[in-house]
Protein backbone atom coordinates (compact mmCIF):
# COMPACT_ATOMS: atom_id res chain seq x y z
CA UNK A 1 27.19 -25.88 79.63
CA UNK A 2 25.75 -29.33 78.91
CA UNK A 3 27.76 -31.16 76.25
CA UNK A 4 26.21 -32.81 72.57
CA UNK A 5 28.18 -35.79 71.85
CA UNK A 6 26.72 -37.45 69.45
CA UNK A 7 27.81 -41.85 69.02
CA UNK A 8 25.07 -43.11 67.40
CA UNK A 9 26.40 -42.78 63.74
CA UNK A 10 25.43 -46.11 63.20
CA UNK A 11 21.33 -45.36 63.57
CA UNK A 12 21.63 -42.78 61.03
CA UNK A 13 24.14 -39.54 60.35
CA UNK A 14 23.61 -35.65 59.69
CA UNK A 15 23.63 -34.72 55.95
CA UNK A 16 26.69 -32.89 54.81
CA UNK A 17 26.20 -29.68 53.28
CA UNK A 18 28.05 -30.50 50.33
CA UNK A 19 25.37 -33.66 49.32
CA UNK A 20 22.54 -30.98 50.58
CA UNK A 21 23.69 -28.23 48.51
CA UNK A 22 23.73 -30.95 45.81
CA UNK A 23 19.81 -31.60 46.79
CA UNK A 24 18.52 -27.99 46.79
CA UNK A 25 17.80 -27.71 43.19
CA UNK A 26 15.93 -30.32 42.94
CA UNK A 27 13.55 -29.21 45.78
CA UNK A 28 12.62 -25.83 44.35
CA UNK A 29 13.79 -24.86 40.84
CA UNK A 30 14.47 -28.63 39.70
CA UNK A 31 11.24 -30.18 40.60
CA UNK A 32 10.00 -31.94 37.29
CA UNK A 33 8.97 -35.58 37.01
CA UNK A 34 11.37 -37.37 35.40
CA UNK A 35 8.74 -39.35 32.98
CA UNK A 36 7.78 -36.33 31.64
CA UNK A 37 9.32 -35.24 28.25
CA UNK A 38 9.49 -31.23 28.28
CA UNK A 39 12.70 -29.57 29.55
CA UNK A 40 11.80 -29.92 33.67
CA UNK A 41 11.45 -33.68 33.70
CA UNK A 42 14.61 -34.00 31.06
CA UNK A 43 16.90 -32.12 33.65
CA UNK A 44 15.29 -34.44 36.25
CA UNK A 45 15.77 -37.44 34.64
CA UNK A 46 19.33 -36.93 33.52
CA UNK A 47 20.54 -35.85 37.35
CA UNK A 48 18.63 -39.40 38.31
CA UNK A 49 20.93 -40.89 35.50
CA UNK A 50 24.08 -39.27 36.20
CA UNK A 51 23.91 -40.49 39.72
CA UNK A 52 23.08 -44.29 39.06
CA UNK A 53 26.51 -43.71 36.95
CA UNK A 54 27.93 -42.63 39.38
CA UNK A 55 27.22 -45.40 42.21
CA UNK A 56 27.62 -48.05 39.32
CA UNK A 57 31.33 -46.59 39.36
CA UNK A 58 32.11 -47.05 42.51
CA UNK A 59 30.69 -50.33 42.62
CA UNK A 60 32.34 -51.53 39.33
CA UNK A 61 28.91 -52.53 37.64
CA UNK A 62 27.10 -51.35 34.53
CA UNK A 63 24.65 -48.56 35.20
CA UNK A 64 21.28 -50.08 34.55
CA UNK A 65 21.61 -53.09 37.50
CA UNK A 66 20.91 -49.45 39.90
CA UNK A 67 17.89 -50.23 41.27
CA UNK A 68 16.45 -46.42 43.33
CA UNK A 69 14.86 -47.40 46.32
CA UNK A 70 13.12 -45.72 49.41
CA UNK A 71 15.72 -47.21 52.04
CA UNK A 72 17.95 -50.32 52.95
CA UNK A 73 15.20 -52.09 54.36
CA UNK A 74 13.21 -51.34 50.98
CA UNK A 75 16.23 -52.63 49.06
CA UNK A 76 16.76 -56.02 51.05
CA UNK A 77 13.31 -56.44 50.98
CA UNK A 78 13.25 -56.15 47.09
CA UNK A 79 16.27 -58.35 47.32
CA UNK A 80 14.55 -60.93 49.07
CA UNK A 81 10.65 -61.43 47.83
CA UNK A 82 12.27 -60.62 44.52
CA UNK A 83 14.80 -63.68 44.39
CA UNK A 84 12.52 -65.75 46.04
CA UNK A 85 9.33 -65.12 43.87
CA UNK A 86 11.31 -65.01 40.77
CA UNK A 87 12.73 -68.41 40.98
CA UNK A 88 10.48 -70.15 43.48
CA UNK A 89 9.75 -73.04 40.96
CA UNK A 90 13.77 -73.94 41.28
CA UNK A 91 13.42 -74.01 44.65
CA UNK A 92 12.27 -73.23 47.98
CA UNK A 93 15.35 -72.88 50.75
CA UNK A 94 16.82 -69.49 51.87
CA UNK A 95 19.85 -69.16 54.13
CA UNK A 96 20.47 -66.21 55.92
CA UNK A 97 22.39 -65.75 59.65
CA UNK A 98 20.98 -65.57 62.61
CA UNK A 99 22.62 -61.79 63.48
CA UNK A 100 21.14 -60.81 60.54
CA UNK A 101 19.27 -56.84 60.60
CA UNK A 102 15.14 -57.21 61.18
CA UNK A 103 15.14 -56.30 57.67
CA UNK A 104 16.30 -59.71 56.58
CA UNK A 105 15.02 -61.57 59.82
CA UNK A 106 11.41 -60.28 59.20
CA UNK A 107 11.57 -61.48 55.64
CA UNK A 108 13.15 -64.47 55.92
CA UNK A 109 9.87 -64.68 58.46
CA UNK A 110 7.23 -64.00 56.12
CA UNK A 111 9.09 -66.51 53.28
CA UNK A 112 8.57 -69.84 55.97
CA UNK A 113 4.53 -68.22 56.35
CA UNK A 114 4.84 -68.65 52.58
CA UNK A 115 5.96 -72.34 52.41
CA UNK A 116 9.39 -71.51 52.05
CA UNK A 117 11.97 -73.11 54.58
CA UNK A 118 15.07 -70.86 55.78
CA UNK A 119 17.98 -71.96 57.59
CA UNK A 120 19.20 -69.60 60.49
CA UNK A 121 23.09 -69.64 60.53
CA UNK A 122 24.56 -70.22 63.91
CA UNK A 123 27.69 -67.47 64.22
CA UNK A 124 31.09 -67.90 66.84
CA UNK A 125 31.38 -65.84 70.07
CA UNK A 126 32.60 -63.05 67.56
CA UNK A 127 29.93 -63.01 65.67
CA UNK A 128 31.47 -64.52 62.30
CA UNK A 129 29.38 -66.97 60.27
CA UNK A 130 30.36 -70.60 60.98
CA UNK A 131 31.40 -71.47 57.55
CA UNK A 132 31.46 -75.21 57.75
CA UNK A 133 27.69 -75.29 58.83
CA UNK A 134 26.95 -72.49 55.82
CA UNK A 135 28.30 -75.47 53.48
CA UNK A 136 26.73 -78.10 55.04
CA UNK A 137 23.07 -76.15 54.82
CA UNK A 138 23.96 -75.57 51.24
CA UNK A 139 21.57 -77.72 48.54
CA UNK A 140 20.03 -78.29 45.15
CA UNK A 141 16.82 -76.17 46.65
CA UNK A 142 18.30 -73.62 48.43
CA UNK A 143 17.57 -70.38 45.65
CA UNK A 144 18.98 -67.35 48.05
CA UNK A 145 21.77 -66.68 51.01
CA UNK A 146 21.96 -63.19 52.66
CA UNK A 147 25.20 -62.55 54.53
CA UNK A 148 25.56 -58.86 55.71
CA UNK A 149 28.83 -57.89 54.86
CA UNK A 150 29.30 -55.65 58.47
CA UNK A 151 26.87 -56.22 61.03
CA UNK A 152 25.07 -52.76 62.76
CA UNK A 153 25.39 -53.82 66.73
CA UNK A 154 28.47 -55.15 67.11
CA UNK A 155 30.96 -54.25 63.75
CA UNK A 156 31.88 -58.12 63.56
CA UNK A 157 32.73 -57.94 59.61
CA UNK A 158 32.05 -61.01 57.45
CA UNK A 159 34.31 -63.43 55.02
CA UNK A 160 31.91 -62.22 51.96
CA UNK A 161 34.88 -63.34 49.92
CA UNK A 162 34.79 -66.76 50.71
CA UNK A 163 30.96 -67.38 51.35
CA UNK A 164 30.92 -66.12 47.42
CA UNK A 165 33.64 -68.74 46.76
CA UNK A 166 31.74 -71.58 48.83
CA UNK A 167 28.07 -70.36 46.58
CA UNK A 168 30.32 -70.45 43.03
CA UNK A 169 32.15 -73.75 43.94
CA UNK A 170 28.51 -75.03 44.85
CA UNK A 171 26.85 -73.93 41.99
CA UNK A 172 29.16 -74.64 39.34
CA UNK A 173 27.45 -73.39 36.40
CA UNK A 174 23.98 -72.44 37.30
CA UNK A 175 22.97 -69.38 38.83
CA UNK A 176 21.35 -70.56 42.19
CA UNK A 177 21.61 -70.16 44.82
CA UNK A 178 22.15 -66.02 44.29
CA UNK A 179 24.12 -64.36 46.74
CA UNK A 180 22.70 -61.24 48.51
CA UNK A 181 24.75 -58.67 50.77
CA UNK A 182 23.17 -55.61 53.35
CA UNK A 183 26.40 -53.37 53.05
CA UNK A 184 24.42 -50.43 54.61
CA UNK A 185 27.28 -49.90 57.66
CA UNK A 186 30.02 -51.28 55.64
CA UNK A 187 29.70 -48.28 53.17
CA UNK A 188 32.00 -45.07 54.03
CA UNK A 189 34.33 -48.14 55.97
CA UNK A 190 34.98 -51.21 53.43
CA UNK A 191 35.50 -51.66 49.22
CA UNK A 192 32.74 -52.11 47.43
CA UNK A 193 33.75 -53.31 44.58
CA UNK A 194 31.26 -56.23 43.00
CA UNK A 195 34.25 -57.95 41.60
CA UNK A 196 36.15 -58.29 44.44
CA UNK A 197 33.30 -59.28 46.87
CA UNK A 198 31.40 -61.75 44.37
CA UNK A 199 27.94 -61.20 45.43
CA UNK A 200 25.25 -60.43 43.15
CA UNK A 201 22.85 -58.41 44.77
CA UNK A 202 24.04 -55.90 47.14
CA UNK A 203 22.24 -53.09 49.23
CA UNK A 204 22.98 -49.63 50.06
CA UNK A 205 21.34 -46.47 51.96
CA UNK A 206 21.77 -42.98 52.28
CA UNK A 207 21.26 -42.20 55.51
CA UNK A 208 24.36 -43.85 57.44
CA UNK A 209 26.62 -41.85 54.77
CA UNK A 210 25.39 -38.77 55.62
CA UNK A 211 23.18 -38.53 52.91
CA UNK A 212 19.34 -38.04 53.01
CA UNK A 213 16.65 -40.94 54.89
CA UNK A 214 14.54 -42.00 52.68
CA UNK A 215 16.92 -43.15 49.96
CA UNK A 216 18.78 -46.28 49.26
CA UNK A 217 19.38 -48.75 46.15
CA UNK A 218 20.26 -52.43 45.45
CA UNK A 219 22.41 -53.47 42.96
CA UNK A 220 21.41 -56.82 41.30
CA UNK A 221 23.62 -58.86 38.82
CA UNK A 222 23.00 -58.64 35.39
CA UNK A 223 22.24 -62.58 34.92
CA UNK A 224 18.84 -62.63 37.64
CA UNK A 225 15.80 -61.69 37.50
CA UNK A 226 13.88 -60.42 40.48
CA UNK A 227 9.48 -59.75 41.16
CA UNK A 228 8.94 -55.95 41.91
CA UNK A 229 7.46 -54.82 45.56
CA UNK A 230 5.65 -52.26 44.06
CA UNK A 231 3.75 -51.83 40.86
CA UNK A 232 2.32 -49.88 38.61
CA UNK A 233 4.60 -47.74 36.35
CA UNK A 234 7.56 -48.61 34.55
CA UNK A 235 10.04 -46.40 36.82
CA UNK A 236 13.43 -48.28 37.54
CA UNK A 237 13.34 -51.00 34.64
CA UNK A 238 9.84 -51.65 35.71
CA UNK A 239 11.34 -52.90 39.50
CA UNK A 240 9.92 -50.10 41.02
CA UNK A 241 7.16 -48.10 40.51
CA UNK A 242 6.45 -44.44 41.52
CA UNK A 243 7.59 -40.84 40.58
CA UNK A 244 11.57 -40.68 41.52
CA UNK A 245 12.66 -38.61 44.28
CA UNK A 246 15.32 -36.72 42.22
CA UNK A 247 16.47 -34.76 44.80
CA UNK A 248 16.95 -38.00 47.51
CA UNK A 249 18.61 -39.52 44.82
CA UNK A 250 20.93 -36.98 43.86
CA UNK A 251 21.85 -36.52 47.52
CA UNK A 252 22.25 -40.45 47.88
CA UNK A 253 24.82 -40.61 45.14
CA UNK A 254 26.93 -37.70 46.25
CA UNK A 255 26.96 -39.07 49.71
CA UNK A 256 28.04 -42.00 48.33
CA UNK A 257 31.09 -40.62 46.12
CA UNK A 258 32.41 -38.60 49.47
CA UNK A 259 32.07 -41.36 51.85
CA UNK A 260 34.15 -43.21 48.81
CA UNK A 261 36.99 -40.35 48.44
CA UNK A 262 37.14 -40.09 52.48
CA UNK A 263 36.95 -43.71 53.00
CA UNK A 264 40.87 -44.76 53.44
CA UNK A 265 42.18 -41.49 55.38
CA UNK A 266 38.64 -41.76 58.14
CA UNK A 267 38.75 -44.91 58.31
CA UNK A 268 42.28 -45.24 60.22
CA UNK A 269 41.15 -41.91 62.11
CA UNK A 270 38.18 -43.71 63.73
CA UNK A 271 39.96 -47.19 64.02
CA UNK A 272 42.62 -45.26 66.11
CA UNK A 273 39.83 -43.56 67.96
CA UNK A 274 37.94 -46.78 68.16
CA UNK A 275 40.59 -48.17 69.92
CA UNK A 276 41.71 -45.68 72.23
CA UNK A 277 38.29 -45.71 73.63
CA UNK A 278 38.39 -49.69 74.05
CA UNK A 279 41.76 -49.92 75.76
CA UNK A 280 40.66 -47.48 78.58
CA UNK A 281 37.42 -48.80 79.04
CA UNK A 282 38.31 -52.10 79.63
CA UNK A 283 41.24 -51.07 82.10
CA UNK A 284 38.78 -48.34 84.04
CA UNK A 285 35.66 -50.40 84.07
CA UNK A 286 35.71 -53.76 85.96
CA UNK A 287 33.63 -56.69 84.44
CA UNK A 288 33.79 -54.46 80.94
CA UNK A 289 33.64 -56.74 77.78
CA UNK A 290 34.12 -56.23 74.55
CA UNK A 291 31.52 -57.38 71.73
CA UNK A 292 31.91 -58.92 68.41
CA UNK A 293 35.79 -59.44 66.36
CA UNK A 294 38.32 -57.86 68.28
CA UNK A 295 39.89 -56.87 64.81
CA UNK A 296 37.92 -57.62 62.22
CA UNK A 297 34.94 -54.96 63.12
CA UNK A 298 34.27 -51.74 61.48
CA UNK A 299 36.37 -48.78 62.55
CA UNK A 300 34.12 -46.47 64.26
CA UNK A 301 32.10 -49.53 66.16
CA UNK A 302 32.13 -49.64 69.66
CA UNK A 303 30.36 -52.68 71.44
CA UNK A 304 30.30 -53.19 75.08
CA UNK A 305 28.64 -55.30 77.76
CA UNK A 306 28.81 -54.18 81.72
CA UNK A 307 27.66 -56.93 83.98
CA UNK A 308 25.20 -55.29 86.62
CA UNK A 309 23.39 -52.88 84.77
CA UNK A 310 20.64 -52.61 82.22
CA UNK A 311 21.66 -51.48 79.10
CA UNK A 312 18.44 -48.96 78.39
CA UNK A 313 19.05 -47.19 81.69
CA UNK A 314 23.10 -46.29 80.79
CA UNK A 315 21.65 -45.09 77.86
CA UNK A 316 19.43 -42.42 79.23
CA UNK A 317 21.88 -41.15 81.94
CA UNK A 318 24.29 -40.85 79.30
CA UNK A 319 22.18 -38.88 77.86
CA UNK A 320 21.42 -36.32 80.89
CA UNK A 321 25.38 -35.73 79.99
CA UNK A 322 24.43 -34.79 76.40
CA UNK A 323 25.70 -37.88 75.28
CA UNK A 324 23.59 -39.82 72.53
CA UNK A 325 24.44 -43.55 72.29
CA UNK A 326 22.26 -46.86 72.35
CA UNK A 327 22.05 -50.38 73.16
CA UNK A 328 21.70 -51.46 69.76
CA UNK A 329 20.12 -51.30 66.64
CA UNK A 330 17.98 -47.96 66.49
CA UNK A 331 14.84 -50.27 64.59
CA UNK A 332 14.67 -52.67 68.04
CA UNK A 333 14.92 -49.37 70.70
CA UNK A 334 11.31 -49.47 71.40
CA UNK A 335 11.81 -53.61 72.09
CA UNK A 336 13.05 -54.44 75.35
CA UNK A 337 13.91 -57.87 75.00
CA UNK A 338 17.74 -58.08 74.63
CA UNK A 339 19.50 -57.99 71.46
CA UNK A 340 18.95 -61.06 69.19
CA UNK A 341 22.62 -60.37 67.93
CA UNK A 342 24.21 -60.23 71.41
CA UNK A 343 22.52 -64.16 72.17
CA UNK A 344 23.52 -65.11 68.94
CA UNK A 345 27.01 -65.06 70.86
CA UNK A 346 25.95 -67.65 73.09
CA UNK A 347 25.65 -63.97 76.11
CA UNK A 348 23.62 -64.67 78.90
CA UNK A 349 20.32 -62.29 78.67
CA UNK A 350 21.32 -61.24 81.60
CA UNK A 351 24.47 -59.37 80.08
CA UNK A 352 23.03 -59.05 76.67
CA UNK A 353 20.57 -56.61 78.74
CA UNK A 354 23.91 -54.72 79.77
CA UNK A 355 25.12 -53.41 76.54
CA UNK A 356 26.27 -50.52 75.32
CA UNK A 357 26.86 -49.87 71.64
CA UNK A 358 28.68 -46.37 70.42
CA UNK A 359 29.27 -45.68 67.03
CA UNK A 360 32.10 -42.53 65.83
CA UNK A 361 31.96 -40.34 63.03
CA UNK A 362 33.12 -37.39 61.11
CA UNK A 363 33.13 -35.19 64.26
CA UNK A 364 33.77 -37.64 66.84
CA UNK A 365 37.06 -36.40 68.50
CA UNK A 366 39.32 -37.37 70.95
CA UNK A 367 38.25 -34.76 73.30
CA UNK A 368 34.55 -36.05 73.19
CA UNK A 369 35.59 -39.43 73.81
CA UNK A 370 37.71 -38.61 76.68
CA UNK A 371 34.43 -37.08 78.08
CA UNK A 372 32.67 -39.84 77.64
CA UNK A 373 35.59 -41.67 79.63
CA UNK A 374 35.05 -39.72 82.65
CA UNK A 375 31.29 -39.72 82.84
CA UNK A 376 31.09 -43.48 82.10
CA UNK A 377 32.80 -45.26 84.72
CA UNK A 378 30.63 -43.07 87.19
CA UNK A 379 27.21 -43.81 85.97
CA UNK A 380 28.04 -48.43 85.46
CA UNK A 381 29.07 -47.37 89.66
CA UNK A 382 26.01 -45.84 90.14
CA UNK A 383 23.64 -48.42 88.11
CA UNK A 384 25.88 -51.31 90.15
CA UNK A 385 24.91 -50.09 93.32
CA UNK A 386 21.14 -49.47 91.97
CA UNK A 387 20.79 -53.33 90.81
CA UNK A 388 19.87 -56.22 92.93
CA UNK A 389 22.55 -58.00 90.30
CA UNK A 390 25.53 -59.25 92.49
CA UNK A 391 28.59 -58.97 90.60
């Protein structure tokens, strides 16, 4: 019987049935719109309220800096053209990092076609943000910096501590530059906790917390202002217009609080799966490297580069074995030119062509991985012999 092993967590997850459960109501018997004032929109808009109170919990924040959105990339988007339309007369400089996801890359894109001027942070070998250059790009124009806090390919997680410290000491007492964070693969992993991380606008998304696509939010600090995307009503403190999606927003929040409650205990289960997985590899598999922080990645990410092959063809023989993985980030599978993260490392394109990236989660086992350990080495022989690569 073929096998379904599913590694891809990190392109999106299943819902749990707990957070759909949670939904149901609000797809059949729950349906009003929550600007309406009769009984059906009331119930609406108090389960949209109870679960901005609840995310503002977990993230230590008052309630109303929630902003609902349609996904992560809706939310860093928002982030983005909001900061930098908002406060464009302080300034015109954004800093973001060169591994950033296409969701920041794209915009930062757009903001130079604008007039604005962005500087692309160079990162290590590991994929950490070269914090001397971050200070040196710093100035009295530069109104935004987006760091993601864990990045999607390779898990490398960032100092978001001390970038915040760098921005405050820089600052001093004004407000710019703001600080913006894409936690969407941190979430379920790392703390969230405003305080502790010192950013001041942060984004989130349901679907890699086995929640529901199509829902996200972005938290932004209580002293900035940001320009809405979209207009027209008054929905989200007039940030975001259109009827709420009670029921992806319900489901959002709950996934939210059980990725919180599970966070600790899973965490260690997939770091110790994580690397169990990486030991053998690298001892099976000659010319087998590992990509991003050694240590400092997120627990369930697995990165890996085998000279000799071509990443997109592993991918689809491992999944003849019923074995779903990727190369990368699931919003660049259609683009075969290798991974802008992966060169960001100073890899060849050569053996940023050759990578493999597998992501654990809630079912992952031991068993499935030691599956994956006897299938793999087979198929890198195969492709080696295939290639007119010389090792």
């Amino acid at each position: 019987m073929k096998k379904n092993i599913y590694l891809d967590y990190a392109a999106t997850t299943y819902i749990d049935s707990e957070v759909l459960q949670k939904m149901k109501p609000y797809l059949t018997s729950a349906y009003g719109n929550a600007s309406s004032l009769y009984s059906l929109g009331r119930e609406a808009k108090a389960a949209i309220e109870k679960a901005r109170d609840d995310i503002a919990k977990i993230l230590g924040v008052l309630p109303s800096k929630i902003i609902f959105t349609g996904s992560g990339t809706e939310s860093d988007n928002l982030a983005i053209f909001g900061i930098a339309q908002a406060y464009r007369d302080y300034g015109n400089h954004v800093i973001i990092s060169k591994i950033e996801h296409k969701a920041v890359l794209e915009s930062a894109k757009k903001l130079e076609k604008q007039g604005f001027k962005v500087t692309y942070l160079n990162v290590d070998s590991q994929g950490s943000v070269k914090l001397a250059e971050f200070k040196k790009a710093l100035s009295k124009k530069t109104i935004l910096v987006s760091i993601m806090y864990a990045n999607n390919e390779i898990g490398t997680i960032q100092t978001i501590k001390e970038i915040s410290w760098i921005i405050k000491r820089f600052r001093k007492n004004n407000l710019l530059p703001a600080f913006h964070t894409d936690a969407c693969q941190a979430a379920g992993a790392l703390s969230l906790k405003i305080k502790d991380l010192g950013v001041d606008l942060l984004t989130l998304n349901g679907s890699k917390i086995y929640g529901p696509k199509g829902s996200g939010c972005l938290y932004v600090n209580k002293d900035y202002k940001i320009e809405p995307l979209i207009v027209g009503g008054s929905q989200e403190m007039g940030l975001r217009a259109g009827t709420e999606n009670t029921a992806l927003i319900v489901g959002f929040s709950e996934a939210l609080k059980l990725a919180e409650k599970l966070r600790k205990k899973e965490s260690q289960r997939l770091k110790n799966l994580r690397d169990y997985f990486i030991k053998k590899v690298l001892k099976i598999i000659p010319n087998a490297r590992l990509n991003g922080h050694p240590q400092k990645r997120l627990p369930n990410n697995i990165n890996l580069s085998f000279a000799g092959i071509e990443g997109e063809s592993l991918v689809l023989k491992l999944d003849q074995y019923g074995i779903s993985a990727s190369t990368g980030s699931a919003c660049t599978s259609t683009d075969l030119t290798p991974s802008h993260v992966l060169l960001a490392l100073g890899m060849s394109e050569e053996l940023a062509s050759a990578s493999l990236r597998l992501t654990l989660g809630r079912k992952t086992t031991e068993e499935d991985l030691d599956y994956v350990l006897k299938i793999l080495p087979k198929i890198v022989e195969e492709l080696r012999k295939m290639s007119a690569i010389r090792l």
